[in-house]
Protein backbone atom coordinates (compact mmCIF):
# COMPACT_ATOMS: atom_id res chain seq x y z
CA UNK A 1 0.00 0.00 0.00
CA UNK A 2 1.03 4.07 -0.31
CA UNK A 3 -0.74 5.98 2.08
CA UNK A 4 -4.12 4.19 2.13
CA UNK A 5 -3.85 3.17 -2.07
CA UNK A 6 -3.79 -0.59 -2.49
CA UNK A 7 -1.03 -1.41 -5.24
CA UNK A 8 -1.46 -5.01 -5.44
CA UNK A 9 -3.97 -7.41 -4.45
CA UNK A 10 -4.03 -11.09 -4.55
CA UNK A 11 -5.44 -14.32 -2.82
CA UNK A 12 -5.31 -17.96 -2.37
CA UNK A 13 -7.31 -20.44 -1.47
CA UNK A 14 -4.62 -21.51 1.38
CA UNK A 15 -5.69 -21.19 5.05
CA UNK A 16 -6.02 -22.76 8.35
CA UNK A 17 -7.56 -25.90 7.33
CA UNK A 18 -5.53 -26.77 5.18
CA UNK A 19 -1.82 -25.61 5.92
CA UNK A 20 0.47 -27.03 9.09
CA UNK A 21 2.00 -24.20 11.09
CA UNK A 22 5.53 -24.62 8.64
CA UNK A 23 2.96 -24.27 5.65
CA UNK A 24 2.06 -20.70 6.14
CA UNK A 25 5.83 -18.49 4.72
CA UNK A 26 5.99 -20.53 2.12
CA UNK A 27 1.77 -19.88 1.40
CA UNK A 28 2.58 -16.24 1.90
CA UNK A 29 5.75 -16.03 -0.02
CA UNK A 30 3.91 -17.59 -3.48
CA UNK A 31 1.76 -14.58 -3.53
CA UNK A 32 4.16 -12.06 -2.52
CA UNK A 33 7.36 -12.68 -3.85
CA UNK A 34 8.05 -10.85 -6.51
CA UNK A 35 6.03 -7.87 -4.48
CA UNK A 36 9.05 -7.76 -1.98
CA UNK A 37 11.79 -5.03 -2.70
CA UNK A 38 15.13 -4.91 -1.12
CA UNK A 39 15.19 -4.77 2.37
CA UNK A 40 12.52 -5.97 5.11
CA UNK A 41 8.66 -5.37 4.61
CA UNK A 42 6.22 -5.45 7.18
CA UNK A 43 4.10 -7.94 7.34
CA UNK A 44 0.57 -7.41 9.04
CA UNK A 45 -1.81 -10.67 9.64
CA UNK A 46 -5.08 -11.23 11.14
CA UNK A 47 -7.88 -13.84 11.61
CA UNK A 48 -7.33 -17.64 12.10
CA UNK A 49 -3.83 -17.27 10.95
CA UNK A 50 -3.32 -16.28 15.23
CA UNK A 51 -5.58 -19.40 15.89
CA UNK A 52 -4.05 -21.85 18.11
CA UNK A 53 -4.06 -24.18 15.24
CA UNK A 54 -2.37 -21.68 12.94
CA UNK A 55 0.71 -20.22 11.82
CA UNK A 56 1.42 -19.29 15.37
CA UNK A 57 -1.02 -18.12 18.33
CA UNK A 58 -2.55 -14.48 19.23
CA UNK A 59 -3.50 -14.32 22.51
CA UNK A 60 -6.55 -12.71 23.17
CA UNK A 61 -6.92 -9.13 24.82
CA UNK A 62 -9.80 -8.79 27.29
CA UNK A 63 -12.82 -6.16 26.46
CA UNK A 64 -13.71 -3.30 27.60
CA UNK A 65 -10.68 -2.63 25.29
CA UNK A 66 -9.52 -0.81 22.14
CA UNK A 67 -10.66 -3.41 19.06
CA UNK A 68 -6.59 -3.17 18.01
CA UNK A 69 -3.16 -2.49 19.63
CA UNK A 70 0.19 -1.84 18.32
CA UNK A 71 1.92 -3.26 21.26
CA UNK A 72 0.58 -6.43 21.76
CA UNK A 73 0.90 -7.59 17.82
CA UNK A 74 2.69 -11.11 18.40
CA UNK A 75 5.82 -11.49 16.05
CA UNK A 76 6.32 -14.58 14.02
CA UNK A 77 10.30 -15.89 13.18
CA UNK A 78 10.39 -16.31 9.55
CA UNK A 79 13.11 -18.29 7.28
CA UNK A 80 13.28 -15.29 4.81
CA UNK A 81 14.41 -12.22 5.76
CA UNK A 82 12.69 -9.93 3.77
CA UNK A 83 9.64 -10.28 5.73
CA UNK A 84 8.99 -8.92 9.48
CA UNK A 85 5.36 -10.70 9.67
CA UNK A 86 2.89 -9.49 13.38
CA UNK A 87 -0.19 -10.76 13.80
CA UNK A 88 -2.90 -8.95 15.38
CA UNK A 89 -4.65 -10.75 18.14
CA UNK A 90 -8.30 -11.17 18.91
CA UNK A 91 -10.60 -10.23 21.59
CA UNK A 92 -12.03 -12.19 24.79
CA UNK A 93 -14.73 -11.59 27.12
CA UNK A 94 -15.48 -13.60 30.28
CA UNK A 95 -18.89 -12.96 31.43
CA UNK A 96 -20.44 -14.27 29.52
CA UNK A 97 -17.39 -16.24 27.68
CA UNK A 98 -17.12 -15.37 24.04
CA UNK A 99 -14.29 -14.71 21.55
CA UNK A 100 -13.58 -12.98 18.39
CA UNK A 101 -10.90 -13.55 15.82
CA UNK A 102 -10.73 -10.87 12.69
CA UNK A 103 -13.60 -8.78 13.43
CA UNK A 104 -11.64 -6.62 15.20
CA UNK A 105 -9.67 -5.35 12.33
CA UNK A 106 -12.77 -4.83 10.68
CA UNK A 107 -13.88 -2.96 13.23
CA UNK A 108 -11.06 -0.68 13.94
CA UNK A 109 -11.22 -0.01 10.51
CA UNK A 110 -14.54 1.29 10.49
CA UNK A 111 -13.89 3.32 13.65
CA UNK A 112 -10.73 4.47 11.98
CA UNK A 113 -13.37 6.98 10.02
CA UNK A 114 -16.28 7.33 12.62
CA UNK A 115 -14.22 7.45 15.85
CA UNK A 116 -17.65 9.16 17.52
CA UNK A 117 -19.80 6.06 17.02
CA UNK A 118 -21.52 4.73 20.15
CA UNK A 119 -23.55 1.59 19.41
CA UNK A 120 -24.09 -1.70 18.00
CA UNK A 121 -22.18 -2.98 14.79
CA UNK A 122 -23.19 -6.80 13.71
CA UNK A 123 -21.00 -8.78 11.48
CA UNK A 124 -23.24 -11.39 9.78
CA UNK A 125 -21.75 -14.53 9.46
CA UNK A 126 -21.54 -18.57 10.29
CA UNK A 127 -21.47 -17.03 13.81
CA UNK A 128 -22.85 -13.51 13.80
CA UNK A 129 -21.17 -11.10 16.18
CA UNK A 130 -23.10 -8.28 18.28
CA UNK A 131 -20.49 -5.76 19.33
CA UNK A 132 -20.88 -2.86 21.42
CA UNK A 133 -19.22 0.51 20.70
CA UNK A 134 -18.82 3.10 23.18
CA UNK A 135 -15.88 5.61 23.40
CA UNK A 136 -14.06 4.08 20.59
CA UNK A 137 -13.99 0.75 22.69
CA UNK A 138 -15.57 -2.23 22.58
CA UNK A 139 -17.13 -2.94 25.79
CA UNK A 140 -19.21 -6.41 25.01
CA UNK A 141 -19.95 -8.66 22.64
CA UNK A 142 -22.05 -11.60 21.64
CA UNK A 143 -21.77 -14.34 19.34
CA UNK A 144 -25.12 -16.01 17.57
CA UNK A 145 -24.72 -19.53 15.97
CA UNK A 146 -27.56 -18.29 13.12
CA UNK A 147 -25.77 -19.26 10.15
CA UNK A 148 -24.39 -22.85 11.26
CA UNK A 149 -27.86 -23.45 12.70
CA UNK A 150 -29.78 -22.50 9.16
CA UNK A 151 -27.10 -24.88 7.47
CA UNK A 152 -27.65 -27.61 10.15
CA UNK A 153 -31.52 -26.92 10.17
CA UNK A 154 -31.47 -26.85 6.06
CA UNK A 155 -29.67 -29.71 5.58
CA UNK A 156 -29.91 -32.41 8.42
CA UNK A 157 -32.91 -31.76 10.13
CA UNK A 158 -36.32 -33.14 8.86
CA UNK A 159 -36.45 -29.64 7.11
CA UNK A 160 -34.36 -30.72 4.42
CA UNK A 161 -37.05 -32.13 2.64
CA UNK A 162 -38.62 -28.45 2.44
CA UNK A 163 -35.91 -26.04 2.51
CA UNK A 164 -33.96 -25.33 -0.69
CA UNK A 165 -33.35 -23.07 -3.81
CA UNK A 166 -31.52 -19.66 -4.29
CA UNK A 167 -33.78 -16.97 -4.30
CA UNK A 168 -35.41 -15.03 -1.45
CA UNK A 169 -39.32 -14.89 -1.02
CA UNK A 170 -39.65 -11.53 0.52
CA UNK A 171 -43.09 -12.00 1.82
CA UNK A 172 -42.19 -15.73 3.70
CA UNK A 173 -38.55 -14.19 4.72
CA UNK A 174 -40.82 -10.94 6.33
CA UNK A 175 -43.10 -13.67 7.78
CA UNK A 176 -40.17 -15.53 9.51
CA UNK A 177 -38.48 -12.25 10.52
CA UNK A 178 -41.82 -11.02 12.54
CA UNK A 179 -42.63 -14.57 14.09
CA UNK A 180 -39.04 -15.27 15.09
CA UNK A 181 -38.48 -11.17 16.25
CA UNK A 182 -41.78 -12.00 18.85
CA UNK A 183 -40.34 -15.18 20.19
CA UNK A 184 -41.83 -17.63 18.15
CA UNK A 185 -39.15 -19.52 16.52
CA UNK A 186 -38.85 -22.64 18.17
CA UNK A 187 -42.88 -22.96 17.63
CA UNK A 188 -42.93 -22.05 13.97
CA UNK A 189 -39.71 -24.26 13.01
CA UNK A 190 -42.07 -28.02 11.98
CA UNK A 191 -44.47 -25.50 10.15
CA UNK A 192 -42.44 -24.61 7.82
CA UNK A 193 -41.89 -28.57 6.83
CA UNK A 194 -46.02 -28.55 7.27
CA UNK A 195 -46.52 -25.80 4.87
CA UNK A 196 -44.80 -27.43 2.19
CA UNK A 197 -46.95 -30.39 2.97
CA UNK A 198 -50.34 -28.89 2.71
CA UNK A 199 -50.11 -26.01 1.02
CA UNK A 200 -47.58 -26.89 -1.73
CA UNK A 201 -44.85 -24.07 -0.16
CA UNK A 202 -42.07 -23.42 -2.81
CA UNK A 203 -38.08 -24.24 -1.77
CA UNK A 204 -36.99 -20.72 -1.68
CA UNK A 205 -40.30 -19.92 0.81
CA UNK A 206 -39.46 -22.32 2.71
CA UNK A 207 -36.00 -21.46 2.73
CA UNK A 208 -36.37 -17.97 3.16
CA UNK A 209 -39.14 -18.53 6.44
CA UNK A 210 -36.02 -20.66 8.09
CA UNK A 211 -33.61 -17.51 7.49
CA UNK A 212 -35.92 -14.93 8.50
CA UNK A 213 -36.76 -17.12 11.83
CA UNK A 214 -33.63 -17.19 12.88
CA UNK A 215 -32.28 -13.89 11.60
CA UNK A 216 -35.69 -12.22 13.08
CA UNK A 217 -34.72 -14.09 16.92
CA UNK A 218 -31.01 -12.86 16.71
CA UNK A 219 -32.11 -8.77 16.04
CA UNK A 220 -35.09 -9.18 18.60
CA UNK A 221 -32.40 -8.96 21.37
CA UNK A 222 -31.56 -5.37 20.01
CA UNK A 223 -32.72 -2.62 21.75
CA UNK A 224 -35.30 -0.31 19.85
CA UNK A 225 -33.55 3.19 18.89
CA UNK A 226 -30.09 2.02 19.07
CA UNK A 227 -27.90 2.99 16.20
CA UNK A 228 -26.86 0.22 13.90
CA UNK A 229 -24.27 -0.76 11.50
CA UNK A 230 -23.96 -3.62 9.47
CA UNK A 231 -20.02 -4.83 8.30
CA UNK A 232 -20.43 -7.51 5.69
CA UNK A 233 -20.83 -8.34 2.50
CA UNK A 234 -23.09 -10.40 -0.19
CA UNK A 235 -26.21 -11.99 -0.43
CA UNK A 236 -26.40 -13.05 3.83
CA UNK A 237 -25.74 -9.04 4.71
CA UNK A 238 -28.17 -7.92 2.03
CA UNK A 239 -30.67 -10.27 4.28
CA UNK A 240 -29.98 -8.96 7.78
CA UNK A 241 -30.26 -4.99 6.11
CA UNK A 242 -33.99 -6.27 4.93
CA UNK A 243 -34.55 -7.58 8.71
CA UNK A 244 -33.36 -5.07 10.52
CA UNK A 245 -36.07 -2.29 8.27
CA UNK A 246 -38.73 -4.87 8.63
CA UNK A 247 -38.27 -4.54 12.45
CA UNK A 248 -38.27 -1.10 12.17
CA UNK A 249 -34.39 -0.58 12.93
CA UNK A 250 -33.14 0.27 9.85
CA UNK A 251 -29.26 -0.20 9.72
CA UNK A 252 -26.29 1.33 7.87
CA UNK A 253 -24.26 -1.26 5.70
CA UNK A 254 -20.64 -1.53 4.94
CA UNK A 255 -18.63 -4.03 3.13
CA UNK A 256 -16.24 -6.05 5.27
CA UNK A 257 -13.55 -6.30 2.76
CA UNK A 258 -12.85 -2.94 2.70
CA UNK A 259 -12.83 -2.40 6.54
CA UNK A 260 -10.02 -5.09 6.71
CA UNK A 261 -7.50 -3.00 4.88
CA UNK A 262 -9.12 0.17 6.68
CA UNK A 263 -8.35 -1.46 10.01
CA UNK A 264 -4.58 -3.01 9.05
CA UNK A 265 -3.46 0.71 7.83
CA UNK A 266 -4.10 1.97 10.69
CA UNK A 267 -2.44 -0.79 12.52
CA UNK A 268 0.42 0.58 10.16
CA UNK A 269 0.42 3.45 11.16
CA UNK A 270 0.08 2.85 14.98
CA UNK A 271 3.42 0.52 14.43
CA UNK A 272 4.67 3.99 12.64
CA UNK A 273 4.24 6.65 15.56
C-alpha cells in the first residue's frame, strides 16, 4: 500500500484448514514474492492465521478494550528475511465467555473513520457477532450460531425435505423475521416442513421462512432506537439490512472487505508513531 492506495492485491485459497503451522511463509511467499523489494517489509496478519491451530497463536486481549493495539501484535520468526510478519490478536470476554478472531480489524477499521460512534455494529456470518461501541472501545460482545444453525436446520434436520433453492421470497422471509423477532421460533420451526406439505410451499419460501426465523430471533435482542451498523458483505448481509427495516431498525451497511484494509493501515500506522 502508499498511504491508504492498495497497489497489489491477490489471494489464495490456502488457510487454516488446510496448511500445518511450517505451511504458512511458504503460502505467503507464493503470492508475494516478486512484491518484496530490497530490504525488510512489514508484514501485518489477522484472523485464524493467530488461531491456536495456525501459523502461530494471538492471545486474546480482554474487552472493555480498544478493538486493536500496536503493542501487543505477536511477532512470528520467519526463514526469509525480507519479511517482518505481526499478527494482530483477537478479543475475549469472560462474562459471559465469548471470543472474536478478525472482526476486530474490521472494526477498527470502520472506527478508523467514525471514531464518535456509540452503538451496535453486527458482522453477519456462520457465527454472527453483536459488538458494542462506546468511546471508541468495545465494551461487550455476543456471538449467535444463526448461520451454522440454518445450514444444520437446512440440511440435516427433517427440514431438508422443504428447505432449498436460491432466491429469497420476501413475503415468507418478512413472515419468519416477525414470528421469530416475537419469540416464536422454536414454535414455527415443523411449520415450515407442514406448509410445504399442505399447502404446496415453494423451496426458496421455505427457505427464506427458516432464514428470516432465525435472523428475526437474533435482532429481537436489540434494543429499539439504538444505532446500527452492518459490516459484511453479499447476499447473507443484504438479508440482515432487509430484517433489521422490517423490524423497524433500519441499519447502515458496509462491506467487510474494505474495513479489513481500513483497520490493518491503521495498525500501520500505529506501528509507525
Amino acid at each position: 500500500m502508499a498511504g491508504d492506495h492498495v497497489l497489489r492485491h491477490a489471494t489464495s485459497d490456502d488457510g487454516m484448514a488446510s496448511l500445518e503451522p511450517s505451511g504458512f511463509e511458504p503460502a505467503l511467499l507464493r503470492l508475494i514474492h516478486d512484491w518484496l523489494p530490497d530490504g525488510q517489509t512489514p508484514v501485518l496478519a489477522c484472523g485464524m492465521v493467530g488461531a491456536r491451530q495456525g501459523w502461530k497463536e494471538a492471545p486474546y486481549r480482554g474487552v472493555p478494550c480498544a478493538p486493536v493495539s500496536a503493542e501487543t501484535l505477536v511477532h512470528v520468526t520467519t526463514t526469509d528475511p525480507r519479511i517482518d510478519v505481526r499478527i494482530v490478536g483477537g478479543l475475549s470476554q469472560l462474562c459471559p465467555p465469548d471470543v472474536m478472531r478478525g472482526e476486530e480489524v474490521q472494526i477498527a477499521g470502520f472506527l478508523r473513520h467514525r471514531p464518535d460512534f456509540n452503538g451496535l455494529i453486527i458482522l453477519p456470518g456462520t457465527h454472527s457477532k453483536h459488538v458494542w461501541i462506546k468511546d471508541h472501545q468495545v465494551q461487550n460482545f455476543t456471538t449467535h450460531m444463526t448461520g451454522e444453525l440454518f445450514a444444520i436446520l437446512g440440511q440435516h434436520s427433517i427440514l431438508r425435505h422443504s428447505v432449498g433453492g436460491d432466491s429469497v421470497d420476501q413475503a415468507a422471509f418478512a413472515e419468519g423475521v416477525r414470528a421469530g423477532a416475537s419469540g416464536q421460533e422454536l414454535a414455527q420451526l415443523f411449520s415450515i416442513r407442514a406448509k410445504g406439505l399442505v399447502s404446496e410451499d415453494t423451496p426458496d419460501a421455505a427457505g427464506s421462512r427458516l432464514s428470516g426465523l432465525l435472523i428475526g430471533a437474533e435482532l429481537a435482542q436489540v434494543p429499539q432506537g439504538t444505532a446500527i451498523v452492518l459490516i459484511g458483505a453479499g447476499k447473507l448481509t443484504d438479508l440482515y439490512v432487509q430484517a433489521t427495516e422490517i423490524l423497524g431498525q433500519p441499519a447502515e451497511s458496509l462491506d467487510g472487505a474494505d474495513l479489513v484494509l481500513a483497520g490493518l493501515t491503521h495498525l500501520h500506522f500505529m506501528r509507525q508513531k
